[in-house]
PDB file of N, CA and C in Angstrom:
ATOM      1  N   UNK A   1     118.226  63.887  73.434  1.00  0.00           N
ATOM      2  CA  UNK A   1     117.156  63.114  74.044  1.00  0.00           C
ATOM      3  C   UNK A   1     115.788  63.732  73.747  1.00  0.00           C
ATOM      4  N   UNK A   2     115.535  64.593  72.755  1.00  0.00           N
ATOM      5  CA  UNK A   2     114.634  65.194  72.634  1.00  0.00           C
ATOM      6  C   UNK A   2     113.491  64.127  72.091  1.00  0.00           C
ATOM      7  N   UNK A   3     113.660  63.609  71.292  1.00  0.00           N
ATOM      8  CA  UNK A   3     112.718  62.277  70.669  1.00  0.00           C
ATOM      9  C   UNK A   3     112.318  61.455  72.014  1.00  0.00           C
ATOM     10  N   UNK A   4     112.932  61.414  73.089  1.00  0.00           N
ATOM     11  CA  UNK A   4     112.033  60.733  74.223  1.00  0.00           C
ATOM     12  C   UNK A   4     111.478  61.311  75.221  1.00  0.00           C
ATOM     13  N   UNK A   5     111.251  62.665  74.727  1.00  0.00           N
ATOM     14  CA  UNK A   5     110.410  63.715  75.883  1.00  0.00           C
ATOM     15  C   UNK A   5     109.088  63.097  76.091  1.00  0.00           C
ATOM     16  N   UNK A   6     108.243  62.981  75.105  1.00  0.00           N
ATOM     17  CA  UNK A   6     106.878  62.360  75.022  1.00  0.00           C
ATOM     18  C   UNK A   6     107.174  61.318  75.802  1.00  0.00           C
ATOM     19  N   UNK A   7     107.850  60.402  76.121  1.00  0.00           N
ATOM     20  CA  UNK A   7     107.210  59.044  76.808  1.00  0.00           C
ATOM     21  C   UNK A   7     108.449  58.037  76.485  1.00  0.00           C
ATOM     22  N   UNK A   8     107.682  57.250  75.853  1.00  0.00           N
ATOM     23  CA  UNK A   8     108.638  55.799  75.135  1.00  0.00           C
ATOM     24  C   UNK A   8     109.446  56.335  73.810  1.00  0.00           C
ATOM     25  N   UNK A   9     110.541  55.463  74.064  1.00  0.00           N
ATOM     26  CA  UNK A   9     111.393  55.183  72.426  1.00  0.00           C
ATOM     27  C   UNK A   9     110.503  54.663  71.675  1.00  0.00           C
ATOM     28  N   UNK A  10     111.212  55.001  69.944  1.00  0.00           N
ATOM     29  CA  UNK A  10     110.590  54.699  69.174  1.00  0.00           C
ATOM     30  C   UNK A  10     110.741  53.045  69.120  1.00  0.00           C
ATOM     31  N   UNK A  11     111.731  52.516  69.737  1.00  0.00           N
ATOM     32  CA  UNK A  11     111.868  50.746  69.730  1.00  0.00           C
ATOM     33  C   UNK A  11     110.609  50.419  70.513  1.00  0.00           C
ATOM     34  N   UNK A  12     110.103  50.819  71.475  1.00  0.00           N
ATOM     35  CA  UNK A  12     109.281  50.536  72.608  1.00  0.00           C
ATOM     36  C   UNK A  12     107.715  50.752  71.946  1.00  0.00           C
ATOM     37  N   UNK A  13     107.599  52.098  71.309  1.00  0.00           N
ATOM     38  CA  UNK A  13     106.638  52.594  70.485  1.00  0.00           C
ATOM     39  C   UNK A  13     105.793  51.328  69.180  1.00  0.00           C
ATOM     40  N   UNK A  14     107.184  50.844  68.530  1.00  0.00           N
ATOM     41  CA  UNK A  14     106.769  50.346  67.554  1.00  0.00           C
ATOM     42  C   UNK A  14     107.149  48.731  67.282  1.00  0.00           C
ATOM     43  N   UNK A  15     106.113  47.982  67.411  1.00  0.00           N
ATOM     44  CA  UNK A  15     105.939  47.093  68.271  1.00  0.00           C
ATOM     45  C   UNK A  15     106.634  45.747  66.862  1.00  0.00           C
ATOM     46  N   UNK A  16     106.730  46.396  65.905  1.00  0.00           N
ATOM     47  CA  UNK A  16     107.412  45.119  64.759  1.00  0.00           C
ATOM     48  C   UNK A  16     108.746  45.270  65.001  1.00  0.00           C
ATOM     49  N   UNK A  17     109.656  46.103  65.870  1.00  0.00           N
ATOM     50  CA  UNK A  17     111.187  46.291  66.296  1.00  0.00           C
ATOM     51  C   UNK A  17     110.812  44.915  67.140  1.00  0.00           C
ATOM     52  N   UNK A  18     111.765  43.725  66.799  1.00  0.00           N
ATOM     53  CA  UNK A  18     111.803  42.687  67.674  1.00  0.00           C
ATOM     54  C   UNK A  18     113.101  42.102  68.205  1.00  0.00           C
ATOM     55  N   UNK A  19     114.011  42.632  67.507  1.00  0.00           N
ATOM     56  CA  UNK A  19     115.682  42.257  68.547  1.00  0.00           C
ATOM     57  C   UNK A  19     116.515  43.191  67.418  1.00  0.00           C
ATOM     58  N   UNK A  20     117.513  43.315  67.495  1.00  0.00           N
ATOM     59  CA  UNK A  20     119.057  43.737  67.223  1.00  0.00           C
ATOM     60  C   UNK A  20     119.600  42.478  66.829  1.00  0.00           C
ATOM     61  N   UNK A  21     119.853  43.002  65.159  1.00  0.00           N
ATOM     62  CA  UNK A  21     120.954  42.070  64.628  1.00  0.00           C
ATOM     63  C   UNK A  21     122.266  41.944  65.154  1.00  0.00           C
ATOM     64  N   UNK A  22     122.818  41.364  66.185  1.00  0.00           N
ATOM     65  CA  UNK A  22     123.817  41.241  66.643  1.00  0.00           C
ATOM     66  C   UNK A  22     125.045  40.144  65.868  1.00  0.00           C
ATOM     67  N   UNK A  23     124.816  39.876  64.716  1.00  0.00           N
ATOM     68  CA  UNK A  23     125.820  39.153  63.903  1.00  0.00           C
ATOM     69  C   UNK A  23     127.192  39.701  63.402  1.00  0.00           C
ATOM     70  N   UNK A  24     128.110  39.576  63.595  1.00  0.00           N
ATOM     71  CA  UNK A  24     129.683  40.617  63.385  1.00  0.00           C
ATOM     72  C   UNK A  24     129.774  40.304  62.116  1.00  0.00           C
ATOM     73  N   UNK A  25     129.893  41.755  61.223  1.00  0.00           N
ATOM     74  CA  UNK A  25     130.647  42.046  60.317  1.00  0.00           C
ATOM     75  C   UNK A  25     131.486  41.223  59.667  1.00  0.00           C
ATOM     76  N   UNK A  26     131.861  40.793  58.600  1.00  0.00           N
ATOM     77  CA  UNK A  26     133.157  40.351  57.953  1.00  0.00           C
ATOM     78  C   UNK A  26     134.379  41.725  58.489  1.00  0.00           C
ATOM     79  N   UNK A  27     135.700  40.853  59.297  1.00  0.00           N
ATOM     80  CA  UNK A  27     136.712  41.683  59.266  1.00  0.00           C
ATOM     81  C   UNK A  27     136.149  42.361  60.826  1.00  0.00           C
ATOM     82  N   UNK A  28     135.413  42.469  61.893  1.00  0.00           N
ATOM     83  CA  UNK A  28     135.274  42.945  62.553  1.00  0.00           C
ATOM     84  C   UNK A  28     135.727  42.285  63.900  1.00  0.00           C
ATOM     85  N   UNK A  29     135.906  42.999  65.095  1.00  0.00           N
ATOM     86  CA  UNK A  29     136.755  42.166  66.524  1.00  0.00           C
ATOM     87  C   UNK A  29     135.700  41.705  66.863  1.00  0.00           C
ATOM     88  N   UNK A  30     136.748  40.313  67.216  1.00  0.00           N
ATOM     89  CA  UNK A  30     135.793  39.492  67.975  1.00  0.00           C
ATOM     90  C   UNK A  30     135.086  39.779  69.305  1.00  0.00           C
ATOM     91  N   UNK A  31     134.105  38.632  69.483  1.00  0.00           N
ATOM     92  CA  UNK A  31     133.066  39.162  70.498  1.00  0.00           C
ATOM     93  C   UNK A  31     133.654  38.904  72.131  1.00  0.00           C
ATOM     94  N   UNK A  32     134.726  38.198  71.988  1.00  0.00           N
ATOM     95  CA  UNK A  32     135.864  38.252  73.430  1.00  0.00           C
ATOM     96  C   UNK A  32     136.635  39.464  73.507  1.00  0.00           C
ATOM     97  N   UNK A  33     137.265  40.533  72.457  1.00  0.00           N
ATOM     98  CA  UNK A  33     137.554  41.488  72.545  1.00  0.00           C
ATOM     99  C   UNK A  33     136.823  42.661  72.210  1.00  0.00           C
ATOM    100  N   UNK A  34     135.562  42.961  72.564  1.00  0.00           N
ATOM    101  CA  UNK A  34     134.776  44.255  71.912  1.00  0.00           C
ATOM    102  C   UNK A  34     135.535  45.256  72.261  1.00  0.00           C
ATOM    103  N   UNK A  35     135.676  46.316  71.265  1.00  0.00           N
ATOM    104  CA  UNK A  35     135.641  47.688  71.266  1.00  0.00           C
ATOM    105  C   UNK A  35     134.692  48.620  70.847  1.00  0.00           C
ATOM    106  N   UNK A  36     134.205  49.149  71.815  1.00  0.00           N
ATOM    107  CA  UNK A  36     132.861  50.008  71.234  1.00  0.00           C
ATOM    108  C   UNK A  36     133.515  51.637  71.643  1.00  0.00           C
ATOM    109  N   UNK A  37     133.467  52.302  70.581  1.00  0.00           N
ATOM    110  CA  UNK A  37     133.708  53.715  70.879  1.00  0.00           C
ATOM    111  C   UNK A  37     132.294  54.319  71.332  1.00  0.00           C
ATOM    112  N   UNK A  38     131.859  54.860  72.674  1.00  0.00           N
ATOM    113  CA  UNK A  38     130.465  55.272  72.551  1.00  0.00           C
ATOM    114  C   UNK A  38     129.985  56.647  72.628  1.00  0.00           C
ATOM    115  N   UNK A  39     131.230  57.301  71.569  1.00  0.00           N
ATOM    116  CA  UNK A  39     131.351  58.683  71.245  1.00  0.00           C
ATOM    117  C   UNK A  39     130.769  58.562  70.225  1.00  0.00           C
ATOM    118  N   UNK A  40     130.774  57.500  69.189  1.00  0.00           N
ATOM    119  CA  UNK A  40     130.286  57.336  68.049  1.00  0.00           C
ATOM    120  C   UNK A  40     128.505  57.006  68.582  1.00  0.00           C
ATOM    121  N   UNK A  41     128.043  57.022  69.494  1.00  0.00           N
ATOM    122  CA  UNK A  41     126.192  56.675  69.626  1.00  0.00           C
ATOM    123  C   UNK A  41     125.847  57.513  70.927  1.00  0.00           C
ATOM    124  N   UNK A  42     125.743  58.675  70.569  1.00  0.00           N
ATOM    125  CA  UNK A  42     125.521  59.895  71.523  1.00  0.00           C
ATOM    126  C   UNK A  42     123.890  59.307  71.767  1.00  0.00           C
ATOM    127  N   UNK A  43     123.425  59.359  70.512  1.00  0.00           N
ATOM    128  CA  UNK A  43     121.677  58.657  70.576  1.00  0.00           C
ATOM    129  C   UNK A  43     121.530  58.059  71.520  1.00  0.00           C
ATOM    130  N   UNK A  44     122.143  56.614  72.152  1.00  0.00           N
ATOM    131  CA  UNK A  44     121.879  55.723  72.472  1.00  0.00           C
ATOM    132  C   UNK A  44     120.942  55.780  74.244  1.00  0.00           C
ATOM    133  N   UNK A  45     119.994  55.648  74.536  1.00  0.00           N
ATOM    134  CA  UNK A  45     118.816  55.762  75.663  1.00  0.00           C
ATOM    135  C   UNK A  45     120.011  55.205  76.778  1.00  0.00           C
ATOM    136  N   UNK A  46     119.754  55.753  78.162  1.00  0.00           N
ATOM    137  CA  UNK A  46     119.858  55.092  79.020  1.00  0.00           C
ATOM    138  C   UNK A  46     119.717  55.672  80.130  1.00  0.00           C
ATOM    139  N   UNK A  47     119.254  54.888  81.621  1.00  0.00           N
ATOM    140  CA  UNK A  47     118.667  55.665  82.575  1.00  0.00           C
ATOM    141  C   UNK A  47     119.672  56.582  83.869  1.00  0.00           C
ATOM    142  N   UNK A  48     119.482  57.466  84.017  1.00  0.00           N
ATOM    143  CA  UNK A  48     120.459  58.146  85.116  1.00  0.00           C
ATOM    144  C   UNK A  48     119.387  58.094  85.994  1.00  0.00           C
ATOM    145  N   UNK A  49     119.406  57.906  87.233  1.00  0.00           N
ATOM    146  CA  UNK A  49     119.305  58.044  88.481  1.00  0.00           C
ATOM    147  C   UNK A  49     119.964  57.933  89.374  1.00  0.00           C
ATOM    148  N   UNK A  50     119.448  58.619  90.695  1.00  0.00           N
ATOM    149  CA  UNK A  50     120.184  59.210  91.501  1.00  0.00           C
ATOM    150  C   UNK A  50     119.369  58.218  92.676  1.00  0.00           C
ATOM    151  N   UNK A  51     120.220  57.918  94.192  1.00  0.00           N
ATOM    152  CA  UNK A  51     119.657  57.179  95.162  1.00  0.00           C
ATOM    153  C   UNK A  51     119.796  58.258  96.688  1.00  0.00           C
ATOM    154  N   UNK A  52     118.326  58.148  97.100  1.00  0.00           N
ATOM    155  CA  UNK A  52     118.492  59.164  97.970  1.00  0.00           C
ATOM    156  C   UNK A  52     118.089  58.152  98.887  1.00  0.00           C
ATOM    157  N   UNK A  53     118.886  57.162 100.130  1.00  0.00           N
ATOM    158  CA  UNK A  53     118.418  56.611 101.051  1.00  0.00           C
ATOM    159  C   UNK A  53     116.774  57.381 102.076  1.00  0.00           C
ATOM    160  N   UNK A  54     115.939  56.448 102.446  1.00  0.00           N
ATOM    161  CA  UNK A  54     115.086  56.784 102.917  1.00  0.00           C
ATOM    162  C   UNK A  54     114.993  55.727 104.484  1.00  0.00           C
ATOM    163  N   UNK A  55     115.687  55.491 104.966  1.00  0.00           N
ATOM    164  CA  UNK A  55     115.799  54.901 106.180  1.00  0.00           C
ATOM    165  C   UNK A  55     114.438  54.546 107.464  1.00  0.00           C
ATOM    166  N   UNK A  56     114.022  53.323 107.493  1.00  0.00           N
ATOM    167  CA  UNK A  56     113.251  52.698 107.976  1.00  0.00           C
ATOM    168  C   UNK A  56     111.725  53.022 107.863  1.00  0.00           C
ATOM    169  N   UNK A  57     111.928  53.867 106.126  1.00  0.00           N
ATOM    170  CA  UNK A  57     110.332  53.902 105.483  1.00  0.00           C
ATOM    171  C   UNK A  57     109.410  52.285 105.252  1.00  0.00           C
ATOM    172  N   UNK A  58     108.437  52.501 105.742  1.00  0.00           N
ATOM    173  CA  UNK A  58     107.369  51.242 105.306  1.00  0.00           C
ATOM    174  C   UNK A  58     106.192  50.536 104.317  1.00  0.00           C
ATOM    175  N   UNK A  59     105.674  50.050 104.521  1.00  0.00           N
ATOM    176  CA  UNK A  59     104.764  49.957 103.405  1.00  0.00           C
ATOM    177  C   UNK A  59     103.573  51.107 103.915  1.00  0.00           C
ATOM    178  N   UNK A  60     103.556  50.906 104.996  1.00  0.00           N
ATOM    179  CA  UNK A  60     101.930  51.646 106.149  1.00  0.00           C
ATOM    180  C   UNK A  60     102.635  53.180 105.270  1.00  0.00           C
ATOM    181  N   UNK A  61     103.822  53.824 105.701  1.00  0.00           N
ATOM    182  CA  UNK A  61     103.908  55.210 105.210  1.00  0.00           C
ATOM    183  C   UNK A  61     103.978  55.416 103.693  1.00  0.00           C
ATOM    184  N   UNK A  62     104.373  54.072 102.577  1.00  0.00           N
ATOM    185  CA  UNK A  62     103.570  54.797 101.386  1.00  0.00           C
ATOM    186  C   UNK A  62     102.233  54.612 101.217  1.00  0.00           C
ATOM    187  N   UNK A  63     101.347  53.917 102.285  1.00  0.00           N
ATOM    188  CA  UNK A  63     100.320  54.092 101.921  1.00  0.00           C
ATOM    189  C   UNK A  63      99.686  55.472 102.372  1.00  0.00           C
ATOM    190  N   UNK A  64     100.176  55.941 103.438  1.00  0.00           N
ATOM    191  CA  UNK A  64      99.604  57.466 103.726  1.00  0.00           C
ATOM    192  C   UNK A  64     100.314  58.590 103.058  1.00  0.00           C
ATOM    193  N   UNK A  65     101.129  58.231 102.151  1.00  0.00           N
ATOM    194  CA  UNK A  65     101.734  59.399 101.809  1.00  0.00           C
ATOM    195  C   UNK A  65     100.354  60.587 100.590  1.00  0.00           C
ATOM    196  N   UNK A  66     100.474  61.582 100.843  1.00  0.00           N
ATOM    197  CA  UNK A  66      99.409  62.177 100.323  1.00  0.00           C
ATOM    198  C   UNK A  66     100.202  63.153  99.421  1.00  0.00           C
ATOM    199  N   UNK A  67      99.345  64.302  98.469  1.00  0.00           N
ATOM    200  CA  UNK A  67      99.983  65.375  98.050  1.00  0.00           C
ATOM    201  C   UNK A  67     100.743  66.554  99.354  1.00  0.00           C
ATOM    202  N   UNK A  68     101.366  66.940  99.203  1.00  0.00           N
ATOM    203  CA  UNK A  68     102.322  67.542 100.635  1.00  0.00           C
ATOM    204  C   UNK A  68     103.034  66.854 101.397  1.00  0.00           C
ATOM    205  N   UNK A  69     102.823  65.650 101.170  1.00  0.00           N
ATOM    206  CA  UNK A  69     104.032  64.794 102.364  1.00  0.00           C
ATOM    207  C   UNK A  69     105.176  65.211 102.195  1.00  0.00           C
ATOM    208  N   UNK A  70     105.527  65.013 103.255  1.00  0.00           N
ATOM    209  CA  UNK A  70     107.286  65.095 103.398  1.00  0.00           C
ATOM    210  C   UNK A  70     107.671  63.730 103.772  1.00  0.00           C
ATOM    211  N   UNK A  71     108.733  63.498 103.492  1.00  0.00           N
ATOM    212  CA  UNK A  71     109.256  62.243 103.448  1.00  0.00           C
ATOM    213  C   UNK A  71     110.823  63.002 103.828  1.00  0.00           C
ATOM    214  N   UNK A  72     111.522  62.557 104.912  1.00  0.00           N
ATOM    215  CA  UNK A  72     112.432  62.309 105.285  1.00  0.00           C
ATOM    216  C   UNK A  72     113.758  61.700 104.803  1.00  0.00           C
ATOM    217  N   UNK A  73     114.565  62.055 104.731  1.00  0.00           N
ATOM    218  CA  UNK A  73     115.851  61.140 103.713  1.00  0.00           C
ATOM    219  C   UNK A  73     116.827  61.018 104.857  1.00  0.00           C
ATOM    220  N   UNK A  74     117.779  59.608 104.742  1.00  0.00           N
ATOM    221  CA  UNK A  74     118.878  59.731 105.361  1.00  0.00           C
ATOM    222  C   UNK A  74     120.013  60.828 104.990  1.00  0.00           C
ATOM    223  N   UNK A  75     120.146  61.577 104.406  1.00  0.00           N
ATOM    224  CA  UNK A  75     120.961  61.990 103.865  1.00  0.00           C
ATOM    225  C   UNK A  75     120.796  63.725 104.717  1.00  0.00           C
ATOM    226  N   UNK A  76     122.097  64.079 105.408  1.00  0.00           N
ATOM    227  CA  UNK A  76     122.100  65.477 105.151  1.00  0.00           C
ATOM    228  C   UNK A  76     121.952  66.417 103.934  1.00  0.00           C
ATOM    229  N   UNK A  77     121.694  67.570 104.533  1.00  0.00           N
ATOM    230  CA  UNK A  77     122.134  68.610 103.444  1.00  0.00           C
ATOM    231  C   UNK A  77     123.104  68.660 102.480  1.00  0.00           C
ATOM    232  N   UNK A  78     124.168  68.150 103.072  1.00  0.00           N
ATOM    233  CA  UNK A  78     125.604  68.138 102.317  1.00  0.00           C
ATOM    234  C   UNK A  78     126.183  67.107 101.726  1.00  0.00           C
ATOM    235  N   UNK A  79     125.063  66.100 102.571  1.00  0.00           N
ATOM    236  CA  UNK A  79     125.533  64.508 102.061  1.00  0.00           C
ATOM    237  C   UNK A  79     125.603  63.977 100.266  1.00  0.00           C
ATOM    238  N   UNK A  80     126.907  63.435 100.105  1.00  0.00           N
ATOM    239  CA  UNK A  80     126.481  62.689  98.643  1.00  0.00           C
ATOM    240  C   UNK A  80     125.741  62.240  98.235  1.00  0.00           C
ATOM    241  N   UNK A  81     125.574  61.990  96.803  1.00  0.00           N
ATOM    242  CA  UNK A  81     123.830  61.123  96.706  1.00  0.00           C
ATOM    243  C   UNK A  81     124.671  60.334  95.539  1.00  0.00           C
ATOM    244  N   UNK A  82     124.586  58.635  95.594  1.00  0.00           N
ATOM    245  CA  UNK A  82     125.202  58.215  94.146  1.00  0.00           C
ATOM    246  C   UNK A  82     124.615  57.844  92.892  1.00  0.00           C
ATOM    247  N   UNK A  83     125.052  58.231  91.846  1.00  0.00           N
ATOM    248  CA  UNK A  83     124.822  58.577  90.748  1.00  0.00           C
ATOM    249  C   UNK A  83     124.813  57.145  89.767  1.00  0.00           C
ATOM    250  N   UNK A  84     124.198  57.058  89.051  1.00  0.00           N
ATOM    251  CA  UNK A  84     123.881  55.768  88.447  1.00  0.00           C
ATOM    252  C   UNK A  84     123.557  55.271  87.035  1.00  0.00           C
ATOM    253  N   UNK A  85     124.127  54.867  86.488  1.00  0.00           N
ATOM    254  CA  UNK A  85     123.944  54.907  84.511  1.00  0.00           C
ATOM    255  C   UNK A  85     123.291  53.228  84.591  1.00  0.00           C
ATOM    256  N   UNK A  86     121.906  53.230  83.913  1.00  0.00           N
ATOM    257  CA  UNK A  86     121.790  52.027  84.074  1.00  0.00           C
ATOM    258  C   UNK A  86     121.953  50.517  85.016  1.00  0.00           C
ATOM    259  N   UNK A  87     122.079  51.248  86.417  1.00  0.00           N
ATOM    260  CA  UNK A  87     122.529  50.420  87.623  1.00  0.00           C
ATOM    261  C   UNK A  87     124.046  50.646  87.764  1.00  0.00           C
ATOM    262  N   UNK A  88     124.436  51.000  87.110  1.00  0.00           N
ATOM    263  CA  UNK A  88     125.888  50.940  87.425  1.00  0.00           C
ATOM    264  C   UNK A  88     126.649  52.153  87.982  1.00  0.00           C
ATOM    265  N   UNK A  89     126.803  52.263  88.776  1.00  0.00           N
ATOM    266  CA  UNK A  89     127.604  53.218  89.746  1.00  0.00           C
ATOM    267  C   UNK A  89     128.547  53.945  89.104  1.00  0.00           C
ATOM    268  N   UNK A  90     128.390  55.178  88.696  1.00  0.00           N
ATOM    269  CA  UNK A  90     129.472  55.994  87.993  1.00  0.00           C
ATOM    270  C   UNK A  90     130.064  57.386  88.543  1.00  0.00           C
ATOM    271  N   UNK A  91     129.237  57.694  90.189  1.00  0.00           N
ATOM    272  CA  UNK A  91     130.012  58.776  90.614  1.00  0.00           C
ATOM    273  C   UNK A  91     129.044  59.469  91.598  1.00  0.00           C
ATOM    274  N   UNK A  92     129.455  60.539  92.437  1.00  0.00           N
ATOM    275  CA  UNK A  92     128.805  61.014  93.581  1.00  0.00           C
ATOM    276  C   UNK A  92     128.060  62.308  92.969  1.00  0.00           C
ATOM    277  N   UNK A  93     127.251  62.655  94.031  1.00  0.00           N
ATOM    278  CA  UNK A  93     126.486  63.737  93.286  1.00  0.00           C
ATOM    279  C   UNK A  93     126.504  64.673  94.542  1.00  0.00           C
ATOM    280  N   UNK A  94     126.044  65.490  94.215  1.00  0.00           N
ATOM    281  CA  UNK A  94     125.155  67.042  95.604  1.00  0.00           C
ATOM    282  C   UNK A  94     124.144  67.695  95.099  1.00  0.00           C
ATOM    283  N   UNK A  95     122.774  68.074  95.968  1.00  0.00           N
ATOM    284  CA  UNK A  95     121.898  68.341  95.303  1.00  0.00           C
ATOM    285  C   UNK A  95     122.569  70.307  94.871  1.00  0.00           C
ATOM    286  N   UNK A  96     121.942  70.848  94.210  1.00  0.00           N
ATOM    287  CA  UNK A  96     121.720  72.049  94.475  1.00  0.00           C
ATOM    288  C   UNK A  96     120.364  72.471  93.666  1.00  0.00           C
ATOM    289  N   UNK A  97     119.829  73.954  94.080  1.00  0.00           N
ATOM    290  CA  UNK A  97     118.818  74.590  93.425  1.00  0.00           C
ATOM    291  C   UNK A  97     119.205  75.869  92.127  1.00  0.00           C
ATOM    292  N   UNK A  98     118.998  75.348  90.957  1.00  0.00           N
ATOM    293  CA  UNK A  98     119.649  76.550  89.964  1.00  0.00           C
ATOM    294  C   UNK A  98     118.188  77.383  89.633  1.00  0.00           C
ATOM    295  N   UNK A  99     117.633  78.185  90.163  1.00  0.00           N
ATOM    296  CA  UNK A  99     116.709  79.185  90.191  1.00  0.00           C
ATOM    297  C   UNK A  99     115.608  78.648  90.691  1.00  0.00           C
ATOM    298  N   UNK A 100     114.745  78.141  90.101  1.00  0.00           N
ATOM    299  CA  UNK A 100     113.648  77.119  90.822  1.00  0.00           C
ATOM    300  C   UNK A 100     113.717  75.613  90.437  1.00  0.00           C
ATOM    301  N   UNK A 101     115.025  75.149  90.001  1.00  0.00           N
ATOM    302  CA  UNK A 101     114.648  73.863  89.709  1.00  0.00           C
ATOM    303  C   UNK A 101     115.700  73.240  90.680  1.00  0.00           C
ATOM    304  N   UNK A 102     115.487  71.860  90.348  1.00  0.00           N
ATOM    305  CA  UNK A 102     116.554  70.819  91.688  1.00  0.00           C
ATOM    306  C   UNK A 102     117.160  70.419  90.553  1.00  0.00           C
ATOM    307  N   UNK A 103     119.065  70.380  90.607  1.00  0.00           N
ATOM    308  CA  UNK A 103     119.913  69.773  89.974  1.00  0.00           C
ATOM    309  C   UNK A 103     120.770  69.093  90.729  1.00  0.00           C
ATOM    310  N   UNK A 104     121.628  68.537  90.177  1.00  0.00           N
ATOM    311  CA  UNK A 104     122.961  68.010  91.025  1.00  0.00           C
ATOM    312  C   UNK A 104     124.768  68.110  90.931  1.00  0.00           C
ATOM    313  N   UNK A 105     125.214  68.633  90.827  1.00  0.00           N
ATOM    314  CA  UNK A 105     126.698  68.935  90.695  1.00  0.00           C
ATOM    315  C   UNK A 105     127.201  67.490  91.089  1.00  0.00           C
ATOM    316  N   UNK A 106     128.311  66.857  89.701  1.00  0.00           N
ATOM    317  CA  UNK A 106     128.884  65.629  90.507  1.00  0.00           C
ATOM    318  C   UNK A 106     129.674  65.776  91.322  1.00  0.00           C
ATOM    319  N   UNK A 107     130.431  65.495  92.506  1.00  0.00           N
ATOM    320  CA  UNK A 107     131.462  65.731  92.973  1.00  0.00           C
ATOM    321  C   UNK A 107     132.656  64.834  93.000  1.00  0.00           C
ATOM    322  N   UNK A 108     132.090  63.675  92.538  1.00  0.00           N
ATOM    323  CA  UNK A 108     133.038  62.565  92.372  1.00  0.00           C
ATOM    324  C   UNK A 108     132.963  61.280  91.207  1.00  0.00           C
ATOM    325  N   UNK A 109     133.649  61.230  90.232  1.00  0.00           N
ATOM    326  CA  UNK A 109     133.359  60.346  88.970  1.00  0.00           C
ATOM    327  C   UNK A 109     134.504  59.464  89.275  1.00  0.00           C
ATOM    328  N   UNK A 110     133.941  58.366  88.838  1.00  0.00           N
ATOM    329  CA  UNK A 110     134.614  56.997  89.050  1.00  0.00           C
ATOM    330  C   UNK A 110     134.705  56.546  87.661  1.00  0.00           C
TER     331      UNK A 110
END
């Protein structure tokens, strides 16, 4: 993922990329049976996030939120947080701290 440290993909970047030839191959499976190996496109972008409930936050408190706020989470200390590939739900998480940074250990893959 090093090519998207700066910002945008180069699809996003360069504005004559206008769709994906999606036309099948001579000899290739049909589009009712795809098989995509996606060991073969390590490259391929996509978003991980994580959902940390924030329980009966408002519009009034992001408008006061300042540099230093604290913001409150539903979530204990210990509580799961779920894990997310492109919207799609792929497994539980836990926060932890690995020297000064915030990571997450999965604890549960679906």
């Amino acid at each position: 993922m090093a090519g998207l440290r700066g910002g945008m993909s180069i699809a996003v970047q360069n504005p004559e990329i206008k769709s994906l030839d999606t036309t099948p191959l001579p000899g290739a499976a049909s589009a009712a049976s795809p098989k995509v190996d996606l060991n073969s496109m390590p490259w391929l972008p996509c978003m991980l996030t994580l959902e940390v409930p924030v329980p009966g936050f408002t519009v009034g408190d992001l408008m006061t939120l300042r540099e230093g706020s604290i913001v409150a989470s539903g979530c204990n200390q210990t509580s799961d947080v779920p894990l997310r590939v492109n919207q799609l739900l792929i497994g539980w998480t836990e926060f932890e701290v690995i020297d000064d940074r915030l990571a997450v250990r999965i604890t549960d893959q679906l």
